[in-house]
Protein backbone atom coordinates (compact mmCIF):
# COMPACT_ATOMS: atom_id res chain seq x y z
CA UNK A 1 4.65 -25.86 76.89
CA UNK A 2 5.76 -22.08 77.43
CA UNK A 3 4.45 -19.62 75.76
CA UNK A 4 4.15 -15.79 74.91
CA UNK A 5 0.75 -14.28 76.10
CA UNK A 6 -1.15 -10.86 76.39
CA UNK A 7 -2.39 -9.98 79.45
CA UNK A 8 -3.34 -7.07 81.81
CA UNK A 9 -3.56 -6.23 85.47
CA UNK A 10 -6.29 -3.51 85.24
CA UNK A 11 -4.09 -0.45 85.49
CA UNK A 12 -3.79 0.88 81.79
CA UNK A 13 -2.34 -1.56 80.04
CA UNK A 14 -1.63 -4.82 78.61
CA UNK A 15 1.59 -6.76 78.86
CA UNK A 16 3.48 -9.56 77.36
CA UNK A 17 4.19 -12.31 79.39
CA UNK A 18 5.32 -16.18 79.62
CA UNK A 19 2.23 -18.53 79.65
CA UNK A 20 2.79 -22.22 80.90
CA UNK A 21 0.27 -23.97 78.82
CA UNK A 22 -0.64 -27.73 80.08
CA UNK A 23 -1.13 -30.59 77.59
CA UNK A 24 -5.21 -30.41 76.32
CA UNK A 25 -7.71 -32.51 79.06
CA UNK A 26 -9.20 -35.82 77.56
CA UNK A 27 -11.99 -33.30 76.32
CA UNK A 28 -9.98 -29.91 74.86
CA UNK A 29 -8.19 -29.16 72.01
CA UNK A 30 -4.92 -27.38 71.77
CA UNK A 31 -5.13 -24.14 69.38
CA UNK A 32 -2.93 -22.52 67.55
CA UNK A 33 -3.49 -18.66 67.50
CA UNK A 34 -4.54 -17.44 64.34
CA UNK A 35 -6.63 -14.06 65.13
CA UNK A 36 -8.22 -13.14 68.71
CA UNK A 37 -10.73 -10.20 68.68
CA UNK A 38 -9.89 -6.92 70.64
CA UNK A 39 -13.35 -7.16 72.92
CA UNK A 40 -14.59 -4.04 74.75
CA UNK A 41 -14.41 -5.94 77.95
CA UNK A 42 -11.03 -6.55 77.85
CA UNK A 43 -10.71 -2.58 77.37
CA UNK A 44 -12.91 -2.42 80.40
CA UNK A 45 -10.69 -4.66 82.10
CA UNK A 46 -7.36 -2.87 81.09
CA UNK A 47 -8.99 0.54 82.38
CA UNK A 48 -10.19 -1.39 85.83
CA UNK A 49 -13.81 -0.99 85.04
CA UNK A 50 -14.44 -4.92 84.90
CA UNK A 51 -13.11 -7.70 87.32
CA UNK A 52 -9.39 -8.36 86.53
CA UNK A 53 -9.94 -12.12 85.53
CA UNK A 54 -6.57 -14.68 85.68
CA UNK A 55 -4.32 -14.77 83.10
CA UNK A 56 -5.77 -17.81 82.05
CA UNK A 57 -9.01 -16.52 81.14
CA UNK A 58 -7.93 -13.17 79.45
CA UNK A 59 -8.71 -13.16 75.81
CA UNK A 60 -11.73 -15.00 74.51
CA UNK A 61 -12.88 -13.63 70.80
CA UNK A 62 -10.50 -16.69 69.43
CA UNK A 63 -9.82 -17.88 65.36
CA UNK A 64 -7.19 -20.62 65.23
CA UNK A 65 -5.89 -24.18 63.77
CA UNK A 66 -6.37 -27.08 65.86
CA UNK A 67 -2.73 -28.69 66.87
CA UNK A 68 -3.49 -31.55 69.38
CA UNK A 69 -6.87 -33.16 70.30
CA UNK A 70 -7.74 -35.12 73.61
CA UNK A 71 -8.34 -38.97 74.01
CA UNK A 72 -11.92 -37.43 73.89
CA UNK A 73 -12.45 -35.98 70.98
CA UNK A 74 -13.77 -36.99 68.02
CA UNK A 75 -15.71 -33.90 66.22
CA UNK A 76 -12.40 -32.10 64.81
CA UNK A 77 -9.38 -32.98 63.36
CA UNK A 78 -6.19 -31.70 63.63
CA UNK A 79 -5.33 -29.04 61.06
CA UNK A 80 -8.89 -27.64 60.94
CA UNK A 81 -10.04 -24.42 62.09
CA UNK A 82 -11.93 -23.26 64.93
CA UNK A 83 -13.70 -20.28 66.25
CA UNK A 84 -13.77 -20.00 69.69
CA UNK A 85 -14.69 -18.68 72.73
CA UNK A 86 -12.28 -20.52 75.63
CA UNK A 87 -9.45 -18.39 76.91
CA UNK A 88 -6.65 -17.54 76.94
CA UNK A 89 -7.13 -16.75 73.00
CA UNK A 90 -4.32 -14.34 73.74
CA UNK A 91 -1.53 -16.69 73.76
CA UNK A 92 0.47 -18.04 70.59
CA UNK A 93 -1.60 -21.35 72.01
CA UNK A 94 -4.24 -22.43 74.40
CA UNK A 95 -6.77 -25.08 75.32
CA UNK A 96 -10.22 -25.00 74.67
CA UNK A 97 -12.96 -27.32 75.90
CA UNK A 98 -15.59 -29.24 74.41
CA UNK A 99 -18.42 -26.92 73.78
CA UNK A 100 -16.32 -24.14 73.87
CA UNK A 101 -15.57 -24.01 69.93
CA UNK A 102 -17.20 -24.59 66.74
CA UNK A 103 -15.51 -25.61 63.11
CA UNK A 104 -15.34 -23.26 60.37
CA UNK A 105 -14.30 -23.38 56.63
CA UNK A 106 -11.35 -20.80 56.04
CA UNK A 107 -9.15 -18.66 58.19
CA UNK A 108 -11.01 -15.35 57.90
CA UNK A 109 -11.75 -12.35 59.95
CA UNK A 110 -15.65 -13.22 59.91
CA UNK A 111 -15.22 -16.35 61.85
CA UNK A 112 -13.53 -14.56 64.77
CA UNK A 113 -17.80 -15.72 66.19
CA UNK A 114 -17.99 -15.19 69.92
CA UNK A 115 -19.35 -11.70 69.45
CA UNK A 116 -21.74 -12.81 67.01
CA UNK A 117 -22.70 -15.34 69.47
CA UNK A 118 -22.90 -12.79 71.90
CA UNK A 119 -25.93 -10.82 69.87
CA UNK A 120 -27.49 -14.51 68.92
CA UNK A 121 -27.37 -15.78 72.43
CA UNK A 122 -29.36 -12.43 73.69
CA UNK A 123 -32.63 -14.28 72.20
CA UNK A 124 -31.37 -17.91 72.52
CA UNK A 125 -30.21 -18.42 76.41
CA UNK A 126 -33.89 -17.77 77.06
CA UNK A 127 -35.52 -18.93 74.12
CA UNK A 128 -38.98 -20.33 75.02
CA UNK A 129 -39.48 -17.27 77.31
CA UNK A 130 -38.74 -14.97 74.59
CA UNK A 131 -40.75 -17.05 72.32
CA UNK A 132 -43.52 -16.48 74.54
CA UNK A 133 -43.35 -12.52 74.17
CA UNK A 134 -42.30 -12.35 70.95
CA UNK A 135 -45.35 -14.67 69.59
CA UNK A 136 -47.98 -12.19 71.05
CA UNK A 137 -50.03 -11.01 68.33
CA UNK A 138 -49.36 -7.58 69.09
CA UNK A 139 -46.04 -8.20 70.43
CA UNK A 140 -43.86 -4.69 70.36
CA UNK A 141 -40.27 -4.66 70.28
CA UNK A 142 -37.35 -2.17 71.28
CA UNK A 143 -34.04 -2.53 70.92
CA UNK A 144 -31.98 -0.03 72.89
CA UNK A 145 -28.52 0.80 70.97
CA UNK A 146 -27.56 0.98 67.00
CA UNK A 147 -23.78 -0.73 67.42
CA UNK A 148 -23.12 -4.00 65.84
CA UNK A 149 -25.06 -6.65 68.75
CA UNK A 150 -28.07 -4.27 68.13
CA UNK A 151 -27.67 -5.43 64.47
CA UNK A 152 -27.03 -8.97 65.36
CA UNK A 153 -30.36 -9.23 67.66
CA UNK A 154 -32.54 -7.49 64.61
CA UNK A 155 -31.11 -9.94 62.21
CA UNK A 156 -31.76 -12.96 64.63
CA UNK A 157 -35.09 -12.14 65.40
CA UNK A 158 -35.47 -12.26 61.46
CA UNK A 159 -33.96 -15.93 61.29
CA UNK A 160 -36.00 -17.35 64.92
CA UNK A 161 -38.85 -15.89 63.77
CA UNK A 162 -39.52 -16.01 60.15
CA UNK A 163 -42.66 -16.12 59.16
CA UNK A 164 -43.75 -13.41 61.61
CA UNK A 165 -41.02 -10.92 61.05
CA UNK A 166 -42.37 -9.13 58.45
CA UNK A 167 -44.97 -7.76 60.42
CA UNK A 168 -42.73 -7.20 64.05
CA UNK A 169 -43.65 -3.82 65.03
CA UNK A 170 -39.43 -2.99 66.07
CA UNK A 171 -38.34 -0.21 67.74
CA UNK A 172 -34.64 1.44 67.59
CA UNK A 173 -33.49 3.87 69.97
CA UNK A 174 -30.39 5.27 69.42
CA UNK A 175 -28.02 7.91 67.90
CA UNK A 176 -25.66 6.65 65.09
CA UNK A 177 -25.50 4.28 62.35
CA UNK A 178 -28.37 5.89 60.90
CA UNK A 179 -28.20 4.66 57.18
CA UNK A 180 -28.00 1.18 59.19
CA UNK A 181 -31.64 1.71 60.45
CA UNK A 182 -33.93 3.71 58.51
CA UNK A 183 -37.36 4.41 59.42
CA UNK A 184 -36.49 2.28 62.16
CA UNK A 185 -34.32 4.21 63.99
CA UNK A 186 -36.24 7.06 66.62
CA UNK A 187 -34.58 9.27 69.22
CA UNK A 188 -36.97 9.20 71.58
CA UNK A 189 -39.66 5.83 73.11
CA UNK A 190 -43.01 5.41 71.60
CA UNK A 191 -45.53 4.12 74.37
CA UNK A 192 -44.56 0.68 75.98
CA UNK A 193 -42.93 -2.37 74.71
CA UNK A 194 -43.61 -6.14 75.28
CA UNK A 195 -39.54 -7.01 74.89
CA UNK A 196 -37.07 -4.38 75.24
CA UNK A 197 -33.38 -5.82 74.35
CA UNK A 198 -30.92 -3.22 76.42
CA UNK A 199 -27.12 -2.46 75.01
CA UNK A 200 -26.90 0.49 76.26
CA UNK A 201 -24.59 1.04 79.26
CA UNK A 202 -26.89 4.31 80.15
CA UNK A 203 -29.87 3.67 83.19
CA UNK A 204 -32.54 3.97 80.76
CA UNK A 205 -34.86 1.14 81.74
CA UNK A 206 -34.63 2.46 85.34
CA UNK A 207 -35.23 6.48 84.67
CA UNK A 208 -38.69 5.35 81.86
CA UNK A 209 -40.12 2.60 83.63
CA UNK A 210 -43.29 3.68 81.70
CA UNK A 211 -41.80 1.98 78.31
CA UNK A 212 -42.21 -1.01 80.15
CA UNK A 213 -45.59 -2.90 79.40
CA UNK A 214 -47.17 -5.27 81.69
CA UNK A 215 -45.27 -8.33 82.20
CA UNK A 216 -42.87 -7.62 79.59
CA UNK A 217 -39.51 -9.22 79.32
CA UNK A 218 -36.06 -6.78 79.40
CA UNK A 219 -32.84 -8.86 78.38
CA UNK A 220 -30.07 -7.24 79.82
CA UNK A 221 -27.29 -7.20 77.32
CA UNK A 222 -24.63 -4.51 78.40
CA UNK A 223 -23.10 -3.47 81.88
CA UNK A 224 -24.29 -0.19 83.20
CA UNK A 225 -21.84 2.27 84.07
CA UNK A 226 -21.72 4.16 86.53
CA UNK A 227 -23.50 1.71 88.58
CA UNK A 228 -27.04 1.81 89.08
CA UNK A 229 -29.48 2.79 92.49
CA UNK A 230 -33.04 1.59 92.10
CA UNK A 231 -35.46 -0.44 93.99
CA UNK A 232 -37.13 -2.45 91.24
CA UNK A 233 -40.32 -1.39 92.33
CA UNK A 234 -41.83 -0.21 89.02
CA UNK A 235 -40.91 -3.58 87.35
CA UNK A 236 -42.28 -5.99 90.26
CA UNK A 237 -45.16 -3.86 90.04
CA UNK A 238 -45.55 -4.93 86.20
CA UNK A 239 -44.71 -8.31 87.09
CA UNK A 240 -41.25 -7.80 84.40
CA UNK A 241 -39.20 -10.47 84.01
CA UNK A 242 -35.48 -10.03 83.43
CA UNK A 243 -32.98 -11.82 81.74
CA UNK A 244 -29.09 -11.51 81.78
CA UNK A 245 -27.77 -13.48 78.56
CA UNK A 246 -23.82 -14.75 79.31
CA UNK A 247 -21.50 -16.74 76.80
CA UNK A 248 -21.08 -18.54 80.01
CA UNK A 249 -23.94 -20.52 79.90
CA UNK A 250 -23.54 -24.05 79.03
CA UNK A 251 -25.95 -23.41 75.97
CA UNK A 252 -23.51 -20.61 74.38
CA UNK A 253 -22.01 -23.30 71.82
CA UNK A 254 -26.08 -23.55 70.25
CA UNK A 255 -25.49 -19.08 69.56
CA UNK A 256 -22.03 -19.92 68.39
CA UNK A 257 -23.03 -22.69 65.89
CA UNK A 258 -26.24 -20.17 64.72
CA UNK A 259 -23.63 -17.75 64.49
CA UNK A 260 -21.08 -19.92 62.11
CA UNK A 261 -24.12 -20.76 60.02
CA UNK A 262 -25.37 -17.02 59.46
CA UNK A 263 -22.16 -15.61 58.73
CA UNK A 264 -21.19 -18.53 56.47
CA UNK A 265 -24.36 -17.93 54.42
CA UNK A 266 -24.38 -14.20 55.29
CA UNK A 267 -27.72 -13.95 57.04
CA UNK A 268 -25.70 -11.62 59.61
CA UNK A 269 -23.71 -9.44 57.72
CA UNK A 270 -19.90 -8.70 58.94
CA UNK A 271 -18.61 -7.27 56.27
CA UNK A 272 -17.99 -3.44 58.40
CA UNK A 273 -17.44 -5.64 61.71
CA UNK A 274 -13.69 -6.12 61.42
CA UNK A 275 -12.21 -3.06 60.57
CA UNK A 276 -8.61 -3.27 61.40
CA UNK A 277 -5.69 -5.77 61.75
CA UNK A 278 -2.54 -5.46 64.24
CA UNK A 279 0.36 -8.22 63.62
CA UNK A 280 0.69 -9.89 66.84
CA UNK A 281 4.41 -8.85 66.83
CA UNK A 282 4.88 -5.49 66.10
CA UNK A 283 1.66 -3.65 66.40
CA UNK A 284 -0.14 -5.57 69.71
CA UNK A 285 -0.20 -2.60 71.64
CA UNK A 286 -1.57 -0.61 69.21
CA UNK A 287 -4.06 -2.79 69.11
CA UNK A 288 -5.74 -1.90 72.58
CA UNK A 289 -4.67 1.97 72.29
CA UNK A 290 -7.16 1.79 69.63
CA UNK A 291 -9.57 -0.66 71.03
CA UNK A 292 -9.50 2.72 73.76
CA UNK A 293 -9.19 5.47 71.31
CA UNK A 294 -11.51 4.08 68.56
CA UNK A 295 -9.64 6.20 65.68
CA UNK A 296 -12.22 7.56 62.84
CA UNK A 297 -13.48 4.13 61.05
CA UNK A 298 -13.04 2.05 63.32
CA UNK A 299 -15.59 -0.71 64.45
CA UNK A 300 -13.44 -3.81 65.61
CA UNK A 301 -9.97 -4.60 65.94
CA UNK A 302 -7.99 -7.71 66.00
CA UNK A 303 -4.76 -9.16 66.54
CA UNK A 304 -3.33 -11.69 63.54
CA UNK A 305 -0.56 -14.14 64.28
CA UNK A 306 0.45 -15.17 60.53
């Protein structure tokens, strides 16, 4: 089936194309296009400051209605929705496969999930390890960036870790979103910590090695740009383990079912996630000028199909 699509070649901008979409394997669904998130890799991507991936695989923050199932699927119907995180969520419709997509009550802005999955995943891909750090009795915890993930991970470790929350000594380094934060939100590192959750693009793990306590665990949730130089040598020396949380693991569908629960019952609050709309017809370029731009107010943008 031929299709419209969005999709870019890493030199500024995105494009509208023909997409020849096959029939759904024995285990995908076909999906309808209902919204697709604006992600800030695809921005990266447009600018040529991430891999150019296939057409195929460009657009992955996905909301639609499921419009043909495979001889192998049995936990959706057609005519329900699904949040999901196969590409290319781009296109008026696309294939996604088992594992790939969860089910969710209402077409809504909130259930666009992958980047909610993203921040859940940061603690799940790993869990047991984490678990391990995190269960310390004197376990100390910074989380480097104040965006939206940063808020994701401090709700998460509230819902993994219940009954010892309360007490988490947590750690926020960053510069905005103050009211967000409170008391815990510092400018500057406060001796060492046991887990240290990165989302900052900057080298700051590598330029304070001295936050980093004795086999402590670093999860690695953001690219670093420009690149980095170091030799590791500080963090072997500490015995540091670190971890590099993808929504390509096979696992990813576990954050993006945690995810679909938590928003549905509001444990992770969206409500200031989604802050603007583009109709997939008239405004889709707009839609990545801002994504590039980020005009005052906005947090997230995404394009709507109906």
């Amino acid at each position: 089936m031929k299709v419209r699509t969005l999709y870019t070649d890493g030199k500024g901008k995105f494009i509208e194309t023909d997409y020849d979409k096959p029939e759904p394997c024995p285990n995908e669904i076909e999906v309808k296009a209902i919204y697709t998130g604006v992600c800030r890799s695809d921005i990266d991507m447009m600018q040529g400051r991430f891999t150019t991936l296939p057409l195929n695989m460009q657009g992955h923050e996905g909301l639609g209605q499921v419009t043909k199932l495979g001889s192998e699927v049995f936990d959706v119907r057609v005519g329900q929705y699904v949040a999901t995180r196969g590409e290319p969520a781009y296109a008026d419709y696309y294939n996604v496969r088992q594992g790939e997509y969860v089910r969710v009550p209402e077409v809504n802005p909130k259930y666009i999930l992958e980047p909610v999955a993203c921040g859940i995943n940061l603690l799940l891909q790993d869990y047991m390890l984490v678990k391990r750090i995190a269960d310390k009795p004197d376990c100390r915890v910074c989380v480097i960036g104040t965006g939206f993930l940063a808020k994701v991970v401090y709700d998460s470790l509230k819902v993994l870790y219940p009954t010892k929350f309360p007490g988490m000594d947590i750690t926020v380094i960053g510069s905005s979103n103050a009211e967000r934060w409170g008391h815990l939100l510092k400018n500057s590192f406060e001796g060492s910590y046991d887990l240290i959750i990165d989302l900052s693009s900057a080298d700051t793990i590598f330029l304070n090695p001295q936050i980093v306590a004795n086999q402590a665990v670093i999860i690695l949730g953001a690219e670093k740009y420009p690149a980095i130089s170091t030799t590791f040598s500080d963090l072997l020396w500490k015995a540091v383990t670190i971890v590099m949380p993808s929504p390509r693991t096979d696992q990813f569908i576990k954050a993006m079912t945690q995810a679909s629960i938590s928003v549905e019952h509001n444990i992770i609050d969206v409500r200031d996630m989604w802050t603007q709309a583009y109709d997939r017809d008239t405004e889709w370029t707009k839609a990545f000028e801002d994504g590039v731009n980020r005009p005052r107010g906005y947090n997230r943008g995404y394009i709507k199909w109906d």
